[in-house]
N, C-alpha and C. Protein backbone atom coordinates (compact mmCIF):
# COMPACT_ATOMS: atom_id res chain seq x y z
N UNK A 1 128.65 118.04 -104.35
CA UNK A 1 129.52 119.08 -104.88
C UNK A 1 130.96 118.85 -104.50
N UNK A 2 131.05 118.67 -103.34
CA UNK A 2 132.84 118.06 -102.55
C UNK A 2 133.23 117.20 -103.64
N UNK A 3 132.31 115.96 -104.07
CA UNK A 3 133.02 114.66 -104.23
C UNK A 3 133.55 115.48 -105.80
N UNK A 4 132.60 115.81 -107.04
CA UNK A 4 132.57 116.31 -107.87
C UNK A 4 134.35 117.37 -107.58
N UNK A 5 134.31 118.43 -106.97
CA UNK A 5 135.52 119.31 -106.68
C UNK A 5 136.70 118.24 -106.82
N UNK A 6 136.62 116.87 -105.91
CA UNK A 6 137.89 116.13 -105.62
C UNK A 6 137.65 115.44 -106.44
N UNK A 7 137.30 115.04 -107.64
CA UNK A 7 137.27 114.48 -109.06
C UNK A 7 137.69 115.20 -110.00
N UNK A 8 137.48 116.94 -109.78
CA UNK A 8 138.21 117.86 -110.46
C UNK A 8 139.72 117.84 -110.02
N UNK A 9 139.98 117.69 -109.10
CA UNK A 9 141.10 118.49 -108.54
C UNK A 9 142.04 117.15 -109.01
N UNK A 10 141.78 116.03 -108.76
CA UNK A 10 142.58 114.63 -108.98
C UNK A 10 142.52 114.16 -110.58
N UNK A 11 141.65 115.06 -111.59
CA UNK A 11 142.00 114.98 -112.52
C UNK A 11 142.86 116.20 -113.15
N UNK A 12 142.36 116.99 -112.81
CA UNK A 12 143.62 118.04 -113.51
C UNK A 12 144.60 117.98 -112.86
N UNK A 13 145.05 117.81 -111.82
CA UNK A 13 146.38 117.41 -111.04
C UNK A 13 147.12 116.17 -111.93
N UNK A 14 146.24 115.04 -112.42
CA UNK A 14 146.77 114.33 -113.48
C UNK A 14 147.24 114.47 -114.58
N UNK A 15 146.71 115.16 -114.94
CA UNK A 15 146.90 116.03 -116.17
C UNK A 15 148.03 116.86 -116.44
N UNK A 16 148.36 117.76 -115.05
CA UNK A 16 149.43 118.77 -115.00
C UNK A 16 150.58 117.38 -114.86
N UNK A 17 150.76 116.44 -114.18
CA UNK A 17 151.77 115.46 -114.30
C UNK A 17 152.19 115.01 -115.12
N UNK A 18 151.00 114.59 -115.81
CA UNK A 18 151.10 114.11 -117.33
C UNK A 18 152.17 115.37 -118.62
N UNK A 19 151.47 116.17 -117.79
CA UNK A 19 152.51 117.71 -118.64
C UNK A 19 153.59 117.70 -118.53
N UNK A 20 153.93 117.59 -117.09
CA UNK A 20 155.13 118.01 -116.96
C UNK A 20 156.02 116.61 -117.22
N UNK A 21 155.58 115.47 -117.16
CA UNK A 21 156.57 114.40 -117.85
C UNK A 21 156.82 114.42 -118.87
N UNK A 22 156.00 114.82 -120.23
CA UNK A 22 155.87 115.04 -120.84
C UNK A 22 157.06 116.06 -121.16
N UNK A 23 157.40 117.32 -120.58
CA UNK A 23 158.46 118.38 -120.81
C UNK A 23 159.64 117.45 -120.46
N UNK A 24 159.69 116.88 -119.53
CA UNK A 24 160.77 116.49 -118.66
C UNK A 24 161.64 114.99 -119.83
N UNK A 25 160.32 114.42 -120.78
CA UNK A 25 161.02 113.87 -121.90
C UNK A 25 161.75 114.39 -122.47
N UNK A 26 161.05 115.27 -123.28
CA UNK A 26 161.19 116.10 -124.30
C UNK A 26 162.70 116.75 -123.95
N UNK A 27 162.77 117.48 -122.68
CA UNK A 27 163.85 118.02 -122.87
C UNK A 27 165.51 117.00 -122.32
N UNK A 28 164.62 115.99 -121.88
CA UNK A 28 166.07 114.88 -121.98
C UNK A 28 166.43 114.24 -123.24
N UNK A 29 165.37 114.42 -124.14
CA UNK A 29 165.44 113.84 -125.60
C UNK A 29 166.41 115.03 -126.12
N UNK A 30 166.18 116.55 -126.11
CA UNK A 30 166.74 117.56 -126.67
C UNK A 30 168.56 117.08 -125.85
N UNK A 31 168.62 117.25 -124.81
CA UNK A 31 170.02 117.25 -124.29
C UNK A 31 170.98 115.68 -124.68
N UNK A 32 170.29 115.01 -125.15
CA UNK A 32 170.58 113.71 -126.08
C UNK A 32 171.35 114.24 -127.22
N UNK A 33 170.47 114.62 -127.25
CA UNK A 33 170.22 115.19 -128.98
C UNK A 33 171.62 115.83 -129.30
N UNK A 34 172.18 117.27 -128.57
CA UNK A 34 172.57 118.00 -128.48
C UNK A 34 171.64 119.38 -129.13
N UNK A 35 172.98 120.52 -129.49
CA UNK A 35 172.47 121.47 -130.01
C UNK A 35 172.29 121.61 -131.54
N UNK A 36 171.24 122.40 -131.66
CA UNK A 36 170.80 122.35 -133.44
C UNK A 36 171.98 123.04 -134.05
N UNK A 37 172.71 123.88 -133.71
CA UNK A 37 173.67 124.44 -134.37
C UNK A 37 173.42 125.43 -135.27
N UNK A 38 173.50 125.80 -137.13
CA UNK A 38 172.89 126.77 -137.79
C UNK A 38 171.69 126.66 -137.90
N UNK A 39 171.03 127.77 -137.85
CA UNK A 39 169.51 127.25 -138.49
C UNK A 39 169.30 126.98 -139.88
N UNK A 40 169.82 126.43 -140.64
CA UNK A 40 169.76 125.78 -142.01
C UNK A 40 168.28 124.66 -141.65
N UNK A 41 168.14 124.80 -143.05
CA UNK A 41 166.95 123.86 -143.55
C UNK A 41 167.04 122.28 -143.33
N UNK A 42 168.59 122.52 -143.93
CA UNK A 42 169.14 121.33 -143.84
C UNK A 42 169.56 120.44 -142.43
N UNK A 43 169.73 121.53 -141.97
CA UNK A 43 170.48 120.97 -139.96
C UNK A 43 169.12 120.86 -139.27
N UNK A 44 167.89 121.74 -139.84
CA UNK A 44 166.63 121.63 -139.20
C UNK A 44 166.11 120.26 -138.65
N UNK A 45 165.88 119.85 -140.22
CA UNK A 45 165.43 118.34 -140.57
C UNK A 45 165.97 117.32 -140.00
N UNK A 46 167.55 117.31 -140.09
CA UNK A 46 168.48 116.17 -139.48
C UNK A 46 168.34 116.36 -137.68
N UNK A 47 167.94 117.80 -137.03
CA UNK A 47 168.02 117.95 -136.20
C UNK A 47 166.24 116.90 -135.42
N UNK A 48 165.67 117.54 -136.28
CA UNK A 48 164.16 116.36 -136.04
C UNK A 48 164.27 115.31 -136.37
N UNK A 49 164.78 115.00 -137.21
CA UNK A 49 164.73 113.05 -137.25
C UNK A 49 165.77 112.60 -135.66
N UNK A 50 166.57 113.43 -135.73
CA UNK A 50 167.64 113.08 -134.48
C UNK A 50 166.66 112.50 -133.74
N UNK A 51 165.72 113.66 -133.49
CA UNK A 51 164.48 113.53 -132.11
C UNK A 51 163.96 112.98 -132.59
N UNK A 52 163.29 112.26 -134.14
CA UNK A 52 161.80 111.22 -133.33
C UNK A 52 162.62 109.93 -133.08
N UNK A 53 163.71 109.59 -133.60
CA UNK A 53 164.21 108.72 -133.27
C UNK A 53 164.62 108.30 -131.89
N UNK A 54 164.10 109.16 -130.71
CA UNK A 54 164.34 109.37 -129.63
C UNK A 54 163.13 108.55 -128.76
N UNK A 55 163.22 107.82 -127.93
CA UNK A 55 161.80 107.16 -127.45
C UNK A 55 161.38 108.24 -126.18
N UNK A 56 161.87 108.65 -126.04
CA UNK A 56 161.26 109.98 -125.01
C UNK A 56 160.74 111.11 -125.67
N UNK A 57 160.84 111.03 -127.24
CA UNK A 57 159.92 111.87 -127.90
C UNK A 57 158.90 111.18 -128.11
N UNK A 58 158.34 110.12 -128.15
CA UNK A 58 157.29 109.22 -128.45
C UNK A 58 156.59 109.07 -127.33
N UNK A 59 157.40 108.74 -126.10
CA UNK A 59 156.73 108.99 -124.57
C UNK A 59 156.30 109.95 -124.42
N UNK A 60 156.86 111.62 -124.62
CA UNK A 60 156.15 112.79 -124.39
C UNK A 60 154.77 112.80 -125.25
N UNK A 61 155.03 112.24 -126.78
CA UNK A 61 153.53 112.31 -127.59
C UNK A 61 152.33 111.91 -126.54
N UNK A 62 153.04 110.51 -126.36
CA UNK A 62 152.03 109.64 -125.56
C UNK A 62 151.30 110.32 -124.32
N UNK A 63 152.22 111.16 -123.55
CA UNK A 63 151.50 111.92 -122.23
C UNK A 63 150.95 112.90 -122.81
N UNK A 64 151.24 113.37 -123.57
CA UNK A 64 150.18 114.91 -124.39
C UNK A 64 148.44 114.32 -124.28
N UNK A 65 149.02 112.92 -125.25
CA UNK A 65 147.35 112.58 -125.26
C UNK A 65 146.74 112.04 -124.10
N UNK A 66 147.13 111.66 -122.95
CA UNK A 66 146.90 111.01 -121.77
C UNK A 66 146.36 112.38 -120.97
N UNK A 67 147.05 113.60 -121.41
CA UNK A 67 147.06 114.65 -120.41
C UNK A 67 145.39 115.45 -121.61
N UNK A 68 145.45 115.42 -122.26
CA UNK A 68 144.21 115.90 -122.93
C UNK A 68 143.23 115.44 -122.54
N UNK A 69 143.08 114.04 -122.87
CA UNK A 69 141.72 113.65 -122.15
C UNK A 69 141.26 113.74 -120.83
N UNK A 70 142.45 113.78 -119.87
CA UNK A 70 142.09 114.75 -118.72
C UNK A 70 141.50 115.90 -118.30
N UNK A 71 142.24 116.35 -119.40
CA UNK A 71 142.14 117.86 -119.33
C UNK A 71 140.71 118.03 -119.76
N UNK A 72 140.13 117.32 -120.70
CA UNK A 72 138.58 117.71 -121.52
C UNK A 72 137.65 117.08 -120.61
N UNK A 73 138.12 116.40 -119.70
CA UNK A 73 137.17 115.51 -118.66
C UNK A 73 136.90 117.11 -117.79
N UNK A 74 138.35 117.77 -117.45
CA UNK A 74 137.72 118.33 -116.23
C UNK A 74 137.01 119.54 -117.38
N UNK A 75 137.38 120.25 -118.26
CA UNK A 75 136.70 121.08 -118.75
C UNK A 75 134.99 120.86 -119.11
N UNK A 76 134.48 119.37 -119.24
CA UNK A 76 133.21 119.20 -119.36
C UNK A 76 132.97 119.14 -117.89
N UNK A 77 133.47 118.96 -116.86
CA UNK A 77 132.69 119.43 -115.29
C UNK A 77 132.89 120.57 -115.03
N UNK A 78 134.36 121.37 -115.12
CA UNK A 78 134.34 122.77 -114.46
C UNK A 78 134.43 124.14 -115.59
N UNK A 79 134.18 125.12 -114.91
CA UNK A 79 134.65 126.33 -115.58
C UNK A 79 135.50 126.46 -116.41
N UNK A 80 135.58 126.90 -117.09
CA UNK A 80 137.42 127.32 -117.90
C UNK A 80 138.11 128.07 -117.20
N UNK A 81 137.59 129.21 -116.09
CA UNK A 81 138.35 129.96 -115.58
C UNK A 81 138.91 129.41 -114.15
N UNK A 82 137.78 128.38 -113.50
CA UNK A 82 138.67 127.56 -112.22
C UNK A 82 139.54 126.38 -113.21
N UNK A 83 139.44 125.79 -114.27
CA UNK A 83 140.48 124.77 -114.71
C UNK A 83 141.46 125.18 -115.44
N UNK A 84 141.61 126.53 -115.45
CA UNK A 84 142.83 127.13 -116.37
C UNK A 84 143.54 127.70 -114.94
N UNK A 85 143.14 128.16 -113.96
CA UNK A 85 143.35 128.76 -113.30
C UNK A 85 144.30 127.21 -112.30
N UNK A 86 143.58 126.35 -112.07
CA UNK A 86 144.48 124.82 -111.18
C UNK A 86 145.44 124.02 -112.10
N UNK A 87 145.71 124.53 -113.78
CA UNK A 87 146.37 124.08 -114.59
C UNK A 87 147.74 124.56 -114.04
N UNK A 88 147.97 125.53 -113.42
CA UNK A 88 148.96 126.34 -113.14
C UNK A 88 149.59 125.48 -112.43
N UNK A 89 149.11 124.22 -111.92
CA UNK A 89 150.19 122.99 -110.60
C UNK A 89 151.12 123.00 -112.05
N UNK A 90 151.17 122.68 -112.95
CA UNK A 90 151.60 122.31 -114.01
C UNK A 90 153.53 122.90 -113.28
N UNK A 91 153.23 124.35 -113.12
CA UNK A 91 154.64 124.66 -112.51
C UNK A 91 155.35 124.67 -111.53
N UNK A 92 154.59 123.86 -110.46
CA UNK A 92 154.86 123.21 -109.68
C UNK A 92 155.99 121.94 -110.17
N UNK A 93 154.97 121.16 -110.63
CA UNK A 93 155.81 119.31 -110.91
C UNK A 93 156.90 120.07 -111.90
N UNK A 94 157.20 121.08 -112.34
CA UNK A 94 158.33 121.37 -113.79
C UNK A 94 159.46 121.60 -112.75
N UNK A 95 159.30 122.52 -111.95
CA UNK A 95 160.25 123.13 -110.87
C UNK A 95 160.80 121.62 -110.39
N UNK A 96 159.97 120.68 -109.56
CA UNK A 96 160.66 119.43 -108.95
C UNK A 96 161.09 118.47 -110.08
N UNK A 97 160.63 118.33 -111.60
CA UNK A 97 161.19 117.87 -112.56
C UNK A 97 162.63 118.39 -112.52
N UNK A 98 162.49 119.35 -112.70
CA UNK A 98 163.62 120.16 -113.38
C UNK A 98 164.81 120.01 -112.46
N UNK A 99 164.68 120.23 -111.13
CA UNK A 99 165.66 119.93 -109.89
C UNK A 99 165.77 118.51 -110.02
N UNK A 100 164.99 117.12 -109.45
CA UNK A 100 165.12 115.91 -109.33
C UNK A 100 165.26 114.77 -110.61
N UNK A 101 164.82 115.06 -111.64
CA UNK A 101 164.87 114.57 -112.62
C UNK A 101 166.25 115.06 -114.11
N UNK A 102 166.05 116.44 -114.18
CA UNK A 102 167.10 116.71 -115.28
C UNK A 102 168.15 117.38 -114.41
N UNK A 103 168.30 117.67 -112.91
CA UNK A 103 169.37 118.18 -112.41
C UNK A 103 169.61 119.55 -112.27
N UNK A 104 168.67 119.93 -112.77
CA UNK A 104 169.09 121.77 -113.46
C UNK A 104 168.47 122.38 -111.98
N UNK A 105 169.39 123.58 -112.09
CA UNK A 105 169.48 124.79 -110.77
C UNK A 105 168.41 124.92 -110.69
N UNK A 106 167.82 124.85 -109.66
CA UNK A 106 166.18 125.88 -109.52
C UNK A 106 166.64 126.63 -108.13
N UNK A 107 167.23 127.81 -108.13
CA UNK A 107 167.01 129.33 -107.36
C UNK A 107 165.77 129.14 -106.12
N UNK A 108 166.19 130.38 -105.11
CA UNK A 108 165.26 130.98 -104.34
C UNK A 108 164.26 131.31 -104.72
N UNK A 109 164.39 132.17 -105.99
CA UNK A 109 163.38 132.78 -106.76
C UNK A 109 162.42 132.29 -106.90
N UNK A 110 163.11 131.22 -107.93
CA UNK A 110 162.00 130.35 -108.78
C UNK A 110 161.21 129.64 -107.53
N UNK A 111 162.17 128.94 -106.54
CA UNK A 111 161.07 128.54 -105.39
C UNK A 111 160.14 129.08 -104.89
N UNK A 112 160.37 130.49 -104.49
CA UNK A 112 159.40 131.79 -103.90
C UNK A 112 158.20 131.70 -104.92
N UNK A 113 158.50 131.93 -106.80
CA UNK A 113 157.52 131.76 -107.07
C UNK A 113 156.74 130.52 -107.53
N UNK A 114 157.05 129.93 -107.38
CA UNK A 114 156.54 127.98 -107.23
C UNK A 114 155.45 128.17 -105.86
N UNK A 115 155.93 128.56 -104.99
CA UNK A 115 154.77 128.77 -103.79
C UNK A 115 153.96 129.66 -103.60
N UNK A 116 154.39 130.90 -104.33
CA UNK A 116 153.20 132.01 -105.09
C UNK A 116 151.95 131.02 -105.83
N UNK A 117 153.03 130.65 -106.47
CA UNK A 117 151.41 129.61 -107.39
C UNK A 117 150.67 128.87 -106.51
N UNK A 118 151.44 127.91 -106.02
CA UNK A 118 150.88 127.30 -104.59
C UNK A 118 149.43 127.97 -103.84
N UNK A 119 149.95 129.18 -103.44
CA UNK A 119 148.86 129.49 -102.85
C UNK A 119 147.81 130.58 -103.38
N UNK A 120 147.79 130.83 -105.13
CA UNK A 120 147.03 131.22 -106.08
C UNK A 120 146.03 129.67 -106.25
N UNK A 121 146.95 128.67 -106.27
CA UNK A 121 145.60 127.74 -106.74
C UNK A 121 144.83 128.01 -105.09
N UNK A 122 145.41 127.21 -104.26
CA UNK A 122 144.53 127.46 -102.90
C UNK A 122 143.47 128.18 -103.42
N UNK A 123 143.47 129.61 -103.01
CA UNK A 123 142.87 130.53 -103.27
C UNK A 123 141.81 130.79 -104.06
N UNK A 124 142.34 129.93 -105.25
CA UNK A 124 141.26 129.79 -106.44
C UNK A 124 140.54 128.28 -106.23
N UNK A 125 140.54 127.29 -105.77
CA UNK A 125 140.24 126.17 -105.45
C UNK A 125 139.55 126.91 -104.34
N UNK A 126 139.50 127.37 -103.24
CA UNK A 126 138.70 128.08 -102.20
C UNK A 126 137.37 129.19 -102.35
N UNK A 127 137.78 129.58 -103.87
CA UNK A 127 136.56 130.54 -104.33
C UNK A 127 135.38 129.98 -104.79
């Protein structure tokens, strides 16, 4: 049962990484990009080709699917309610993305609740 748990836990932990690189493309592809400006039909379209033309939109595709099959690995061993419930590291790695990788402010707050989650998975990994 242990080994099984730490096969869960090291795959959805993969998974949430896989996520959050995945965001951490995406939104360096968007700040590339710039801003969409009107919402016209027309600025829409030009605004998406901007992005696939972006290889960090193609990298994020790529971790979506890397992070799925993870994700369906641990859902055929565990619960939905313990693997939805340890999906939540997911906001963990976004918080240290978001600080170390795109630069952006992350607050007391947001830290306080980054370690709220922290010790919700515990908790739920312990039940």
């Amino acid at each position: 049962m242990r080994a099984s748990l730490f096969l869960i836990l090291i795959c959805i932990t993969i998974s949430n990484a896989f996520d959050a690189i995945r965001d951490t493309f995406l939104k360096s592809a968007i700040n590339s990009v710039g801003e969409l400006g009107e919402s016209k039909i027309k600025n829409v379209i030009r605004f998406v080709i901007r992005l696939l033309k972006k290889p960090q939109v193609w990298i994020s595709f790529a971790c979506s699917i890397v992070s799925l099959f993870f994700y369906l690995f641990v859902l055929s061993k565990a619960e939905l309610n313990f693997a939805f419930s340890l999906d939540s590291m997911h906001y963990i790695f976004i918080a240290f993305s978001a600080k170390f990788f795109l630069k952006e402010k992350v607050g007391p707050k947001r830290w306080l609740g980054t370690a709220f989650v922290v010790v919700g998975i515990i908790l739920v990994t312990l039940s």
